[in-house]
Protein backbone atom coordinates (compact mmCIF):
# COMPACT_ATOMS: atom_id res chain seq x y z
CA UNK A 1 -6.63 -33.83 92.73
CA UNK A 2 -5.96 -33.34 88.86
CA UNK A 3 -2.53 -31.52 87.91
CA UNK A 4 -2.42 -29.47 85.05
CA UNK A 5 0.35 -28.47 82.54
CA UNK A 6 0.25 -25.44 81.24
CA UNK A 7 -3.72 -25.27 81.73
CA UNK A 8 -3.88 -28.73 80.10
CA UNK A 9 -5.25 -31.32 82.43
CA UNK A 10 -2.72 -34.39 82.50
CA UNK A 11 -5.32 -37.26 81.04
CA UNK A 12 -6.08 -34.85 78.17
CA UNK A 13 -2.24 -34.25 77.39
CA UNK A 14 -1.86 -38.01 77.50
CA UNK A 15 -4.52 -38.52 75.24
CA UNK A 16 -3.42 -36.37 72.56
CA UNK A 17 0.11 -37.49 72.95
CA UNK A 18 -1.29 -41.36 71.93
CA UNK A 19 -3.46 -39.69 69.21
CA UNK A 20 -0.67 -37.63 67.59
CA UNK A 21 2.56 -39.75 68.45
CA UNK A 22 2.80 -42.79 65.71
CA UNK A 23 3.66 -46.26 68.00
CA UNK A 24 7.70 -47.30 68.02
CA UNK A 25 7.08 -50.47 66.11
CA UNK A 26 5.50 -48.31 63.55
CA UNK A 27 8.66 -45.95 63.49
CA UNK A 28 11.43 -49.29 63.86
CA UNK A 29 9.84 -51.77 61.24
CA UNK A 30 7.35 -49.66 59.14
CA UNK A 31 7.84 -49.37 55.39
CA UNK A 32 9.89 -46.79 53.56
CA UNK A 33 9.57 -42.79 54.92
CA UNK A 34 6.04 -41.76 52.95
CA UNK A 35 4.71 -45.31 52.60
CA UNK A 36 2.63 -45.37 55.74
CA UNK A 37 0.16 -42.24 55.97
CA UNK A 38 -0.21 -40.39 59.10
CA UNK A 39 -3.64 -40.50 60.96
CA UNK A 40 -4.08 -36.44 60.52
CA UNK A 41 -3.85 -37.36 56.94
CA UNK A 42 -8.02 -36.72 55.86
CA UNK A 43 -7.51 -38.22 52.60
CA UNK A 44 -5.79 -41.82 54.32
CA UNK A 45 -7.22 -44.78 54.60
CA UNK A 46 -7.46 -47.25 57.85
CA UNK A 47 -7.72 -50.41 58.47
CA UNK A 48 -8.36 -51.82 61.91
CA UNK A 49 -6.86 -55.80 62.34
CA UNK A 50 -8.60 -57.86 64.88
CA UNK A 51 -6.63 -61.03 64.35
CA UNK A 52 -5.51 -63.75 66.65
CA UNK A 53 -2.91 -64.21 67.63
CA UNK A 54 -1.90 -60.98 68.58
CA UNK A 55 1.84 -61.39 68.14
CA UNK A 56 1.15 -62.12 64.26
CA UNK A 57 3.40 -59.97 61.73
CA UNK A 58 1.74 -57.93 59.23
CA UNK A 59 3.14 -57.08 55.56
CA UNK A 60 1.95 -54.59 53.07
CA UNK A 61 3.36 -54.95 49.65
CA UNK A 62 5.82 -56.76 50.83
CA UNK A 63 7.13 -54.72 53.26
CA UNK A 64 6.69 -55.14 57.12
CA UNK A 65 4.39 -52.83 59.20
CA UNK A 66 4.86 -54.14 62.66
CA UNK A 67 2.33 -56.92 64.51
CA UNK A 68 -0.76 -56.86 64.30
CA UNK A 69 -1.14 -55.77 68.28
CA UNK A 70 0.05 -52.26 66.97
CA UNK A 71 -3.24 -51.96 65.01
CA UNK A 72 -6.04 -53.34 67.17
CA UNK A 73 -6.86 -50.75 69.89
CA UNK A 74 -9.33 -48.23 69.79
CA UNK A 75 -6.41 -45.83 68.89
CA UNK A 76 -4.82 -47.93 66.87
CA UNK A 77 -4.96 -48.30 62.87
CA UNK A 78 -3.01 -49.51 59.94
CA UNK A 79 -3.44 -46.26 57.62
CA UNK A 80 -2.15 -46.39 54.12
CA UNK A 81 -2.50 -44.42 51.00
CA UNK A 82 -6.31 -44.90 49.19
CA UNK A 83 -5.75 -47.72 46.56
CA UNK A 84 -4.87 -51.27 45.69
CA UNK A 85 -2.92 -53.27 48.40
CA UNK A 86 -1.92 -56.77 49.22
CA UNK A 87 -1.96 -57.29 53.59
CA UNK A 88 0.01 -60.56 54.28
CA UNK A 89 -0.40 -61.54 58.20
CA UNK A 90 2.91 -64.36 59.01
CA UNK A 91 3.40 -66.04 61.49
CA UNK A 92 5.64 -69.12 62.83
CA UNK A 93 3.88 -72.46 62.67
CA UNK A 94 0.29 -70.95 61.06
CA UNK A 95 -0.58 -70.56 57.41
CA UNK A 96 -0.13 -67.51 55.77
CA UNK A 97 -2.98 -65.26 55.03
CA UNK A 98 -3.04 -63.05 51.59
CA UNK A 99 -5.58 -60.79 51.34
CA UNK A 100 -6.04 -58.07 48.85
CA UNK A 101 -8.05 -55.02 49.86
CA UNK A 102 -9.24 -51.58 47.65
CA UNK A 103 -9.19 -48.77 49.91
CA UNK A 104 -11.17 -45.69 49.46
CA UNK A 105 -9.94 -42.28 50.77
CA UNK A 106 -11.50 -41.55 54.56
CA UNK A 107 -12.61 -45.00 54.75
CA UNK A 108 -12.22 -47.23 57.85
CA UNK A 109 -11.76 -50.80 57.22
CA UNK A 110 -11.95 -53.95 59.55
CA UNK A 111 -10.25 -57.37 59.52
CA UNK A 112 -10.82 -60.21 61.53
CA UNK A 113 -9.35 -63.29 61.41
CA UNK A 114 -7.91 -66.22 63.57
CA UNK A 115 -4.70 -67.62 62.28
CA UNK A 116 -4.84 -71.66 61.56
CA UNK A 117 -2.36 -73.75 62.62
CA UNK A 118 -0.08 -75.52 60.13
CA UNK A 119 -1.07 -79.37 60.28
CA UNK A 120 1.78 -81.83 60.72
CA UNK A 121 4.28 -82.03 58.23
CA UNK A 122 2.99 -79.17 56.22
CA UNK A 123 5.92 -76.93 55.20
CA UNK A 124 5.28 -73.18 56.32
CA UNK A 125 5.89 -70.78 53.02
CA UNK A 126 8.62 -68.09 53.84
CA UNK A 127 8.19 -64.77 55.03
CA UNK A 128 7.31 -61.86 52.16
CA UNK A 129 10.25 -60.07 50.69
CA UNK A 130 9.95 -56.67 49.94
CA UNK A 131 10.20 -55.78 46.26
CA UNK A 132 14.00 -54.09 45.40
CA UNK A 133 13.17 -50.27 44.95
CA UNK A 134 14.45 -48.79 41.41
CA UNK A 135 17.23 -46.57 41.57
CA UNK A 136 16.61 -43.03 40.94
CA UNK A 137 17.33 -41.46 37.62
CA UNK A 138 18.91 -37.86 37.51
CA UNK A 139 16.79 -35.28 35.90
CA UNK A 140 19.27 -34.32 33.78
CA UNK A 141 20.08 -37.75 32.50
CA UNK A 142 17.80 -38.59 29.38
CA UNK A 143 16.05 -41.59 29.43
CA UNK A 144 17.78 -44.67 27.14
CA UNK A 145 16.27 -44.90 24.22
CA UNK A 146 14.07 -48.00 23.45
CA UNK A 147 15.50 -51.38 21.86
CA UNK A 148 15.97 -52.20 18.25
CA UNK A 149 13.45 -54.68 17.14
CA UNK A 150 14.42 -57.09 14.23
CA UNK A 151 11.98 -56.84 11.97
CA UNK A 152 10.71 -60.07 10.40
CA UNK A 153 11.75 -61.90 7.63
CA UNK A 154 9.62 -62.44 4.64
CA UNK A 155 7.17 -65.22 5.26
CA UNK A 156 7.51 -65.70 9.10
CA UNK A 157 5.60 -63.63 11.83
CA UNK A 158 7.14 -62.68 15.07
CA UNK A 159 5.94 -64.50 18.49
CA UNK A 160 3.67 -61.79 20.35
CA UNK A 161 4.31 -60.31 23.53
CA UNK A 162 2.58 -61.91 27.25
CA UNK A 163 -0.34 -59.41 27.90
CA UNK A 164 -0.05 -58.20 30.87
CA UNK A 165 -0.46 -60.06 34.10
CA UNK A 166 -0.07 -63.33 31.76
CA UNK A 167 2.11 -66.17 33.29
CA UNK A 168 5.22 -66.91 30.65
CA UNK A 169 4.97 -69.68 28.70
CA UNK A 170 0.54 -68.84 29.23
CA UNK A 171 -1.18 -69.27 25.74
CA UNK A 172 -1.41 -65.09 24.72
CA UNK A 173 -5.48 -65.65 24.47
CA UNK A 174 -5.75 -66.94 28.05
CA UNK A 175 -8.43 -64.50 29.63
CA UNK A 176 -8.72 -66.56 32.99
CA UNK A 177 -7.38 -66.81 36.27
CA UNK A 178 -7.96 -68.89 39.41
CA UNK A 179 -8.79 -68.08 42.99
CA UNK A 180 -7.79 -70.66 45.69
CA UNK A 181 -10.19 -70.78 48.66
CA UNK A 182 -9.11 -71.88 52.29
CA UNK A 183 -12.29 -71.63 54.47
CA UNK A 184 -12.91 -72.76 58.35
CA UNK A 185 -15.10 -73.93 58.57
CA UNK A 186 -14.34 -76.59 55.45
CA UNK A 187 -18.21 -77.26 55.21
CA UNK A 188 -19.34 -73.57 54.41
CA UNK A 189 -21.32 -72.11 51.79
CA UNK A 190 -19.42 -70.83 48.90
CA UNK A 191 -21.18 -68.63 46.28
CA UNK A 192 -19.38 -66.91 43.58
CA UNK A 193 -21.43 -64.11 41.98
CA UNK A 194 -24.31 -66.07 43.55
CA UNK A 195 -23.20 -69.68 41.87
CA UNK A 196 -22.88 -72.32 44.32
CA UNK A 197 -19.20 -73.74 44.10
CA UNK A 198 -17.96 -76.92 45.91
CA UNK A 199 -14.88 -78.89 45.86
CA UNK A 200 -14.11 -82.89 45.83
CA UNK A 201 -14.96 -84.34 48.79
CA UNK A 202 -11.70 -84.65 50.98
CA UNK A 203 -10.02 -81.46 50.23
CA UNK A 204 -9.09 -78.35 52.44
CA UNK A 205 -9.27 -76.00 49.68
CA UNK A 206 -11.52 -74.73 46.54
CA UNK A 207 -9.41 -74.31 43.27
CA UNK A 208 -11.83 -72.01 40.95
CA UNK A 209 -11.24 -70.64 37.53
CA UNK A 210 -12.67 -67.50 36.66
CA UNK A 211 -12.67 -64.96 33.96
CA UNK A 212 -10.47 -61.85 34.20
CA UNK A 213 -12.39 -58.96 36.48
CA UNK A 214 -14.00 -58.00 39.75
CA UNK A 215 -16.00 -61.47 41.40
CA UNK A 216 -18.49 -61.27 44.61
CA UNK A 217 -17.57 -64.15 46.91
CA UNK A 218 -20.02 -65.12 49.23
CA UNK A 219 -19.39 -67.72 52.03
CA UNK A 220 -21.97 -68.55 54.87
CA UNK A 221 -22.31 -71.48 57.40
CA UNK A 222 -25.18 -71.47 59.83
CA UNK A 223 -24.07 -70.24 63.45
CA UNK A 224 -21.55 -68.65 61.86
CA UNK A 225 -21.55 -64.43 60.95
CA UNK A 226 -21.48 -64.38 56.63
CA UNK A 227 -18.14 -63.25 54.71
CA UNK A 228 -18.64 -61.38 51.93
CA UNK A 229 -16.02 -59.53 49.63
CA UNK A 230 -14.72 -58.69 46.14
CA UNK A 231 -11.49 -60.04 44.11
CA UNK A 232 -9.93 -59.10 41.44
CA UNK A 233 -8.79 -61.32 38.63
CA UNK A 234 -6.22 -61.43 36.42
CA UNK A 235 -5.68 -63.32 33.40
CA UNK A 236 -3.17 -66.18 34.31
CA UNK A 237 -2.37 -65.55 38.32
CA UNK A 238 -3.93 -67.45 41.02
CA UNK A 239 -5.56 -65.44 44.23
CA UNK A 240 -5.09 -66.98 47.85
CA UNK A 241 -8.35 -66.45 49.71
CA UNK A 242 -8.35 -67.66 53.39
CA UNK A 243 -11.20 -67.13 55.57
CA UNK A 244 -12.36 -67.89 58.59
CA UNK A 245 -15.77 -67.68 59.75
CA UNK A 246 -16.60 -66.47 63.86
CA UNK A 247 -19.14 -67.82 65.38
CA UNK A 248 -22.52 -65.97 66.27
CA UNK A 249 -22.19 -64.33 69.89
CA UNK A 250 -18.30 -64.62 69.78
């Protein structure tokens, strides 16, 4: 027998009460009120994490967003604001994984990968801090005006200023950056803008220096399902990249 509420059957109230009610992990540990779009939200963008373990935490900017079992169900999805974003997935005795990702508005994203465990005596890097917010201004407060520069005396130049994104102390016509590779398997196929890249024999991770800009990484094993993906360079940083190719038929 099905019992109805107010002429709504019971499974179709409880359905739209998952749909339309945002998890508690969401509400407890999500970022600042407005950070975190709301699924009804057309113009938001989603991103659905299919990472093992389960019980792994997951930072956005720097802020915590719950685990990553509050965004892996059919229902379930990490929705942010369209744009630029850095997803950071922690957890005790793995490696950290930094990943940035460009979201488009309305798109649906997917993630998948499985955490690796630290090996022994490698030191875990600490959890992400979330940046300090800048104190509102009043309106009616004018804004302070700019500092005094000395100007420079006959015969001598001033230093210039770190472009920016430049690392301090970074020669001021440094136009590169690196990207730091972690893949599993360590004997994959790693093509950068279709160049074939490999590291010295031995090491768990590619170190590659690349001009400032977008780059297409490609990295394929046989067996394995292909990664392929876009990052962004800037002049003096290094980018972690950690991937982990699944097996075909997993």
């Amino acid at each position: 027998m099905r019992v109805k509420i107010l002429g709504c059957s019971l499974p179709l109230l409880f359905l739209s009460m998952v749909v339309a009610w945002p998890s508690a992990a969401a509400a407890q540990m999500g970022p600042p009120p407005g950070y975190v779009v709301l699924p009804a939200d057309p113009s938001s963008s989603a991103i659905r994490l299919e990472v093992k373990p389960v019980s792994t935490e997951v930072y956005v900017d720097g802020f915590r967003a719950g685990y990553v079992d509050d965004f892996d169900g059919f229902f379930q999805r990490l929705h942010l604001h369209p744009g630029e974003h850095e997803l950071v997935l922690y957890l005790n005795g793995y490696r950290a994984v930094h990943q940035r990702v460009d979201l488009r508005s309305g798109s649906d994203q997917k993630v998948k990968y499985t955490m690796v465990p630290l090996s022994p005596g490698e030191q875990a890097e600490p959890r992400p801090v979330a940046p300090a917010l800048a104190p509102e201004i009043p309106e009616q407060e004018p804004a302070p005006p700019p500092p005094m520069q000395r100007a420079p005396m006959p015969g001598r130049t001033l230093p210039p200023r770190p472009l920016p994104g430049q690392v301090p102390g970074a020669p001021p016509d440094a136009r590169f950056g690196t990207v730091v590779i972690r893949v599993q398997p360590a004997d994959a196929e790693v093509l950068i803008d279709g160049e074939h890249w490999s590291g010295p024999s031995g090491q768990e991770r590619l170190v590659v220096q690349l001009a400032a800009g977008r780059h297409h990484v490609d990295i394929r094993k046989d067996g394995y399902d292909a990664y392929s993906g876009d990052v962004d360079i800037r002049r003096g940083e290094s980018l972690p990249l950690n991937v982990s190719l699944t097996k075909r038929g997993e």
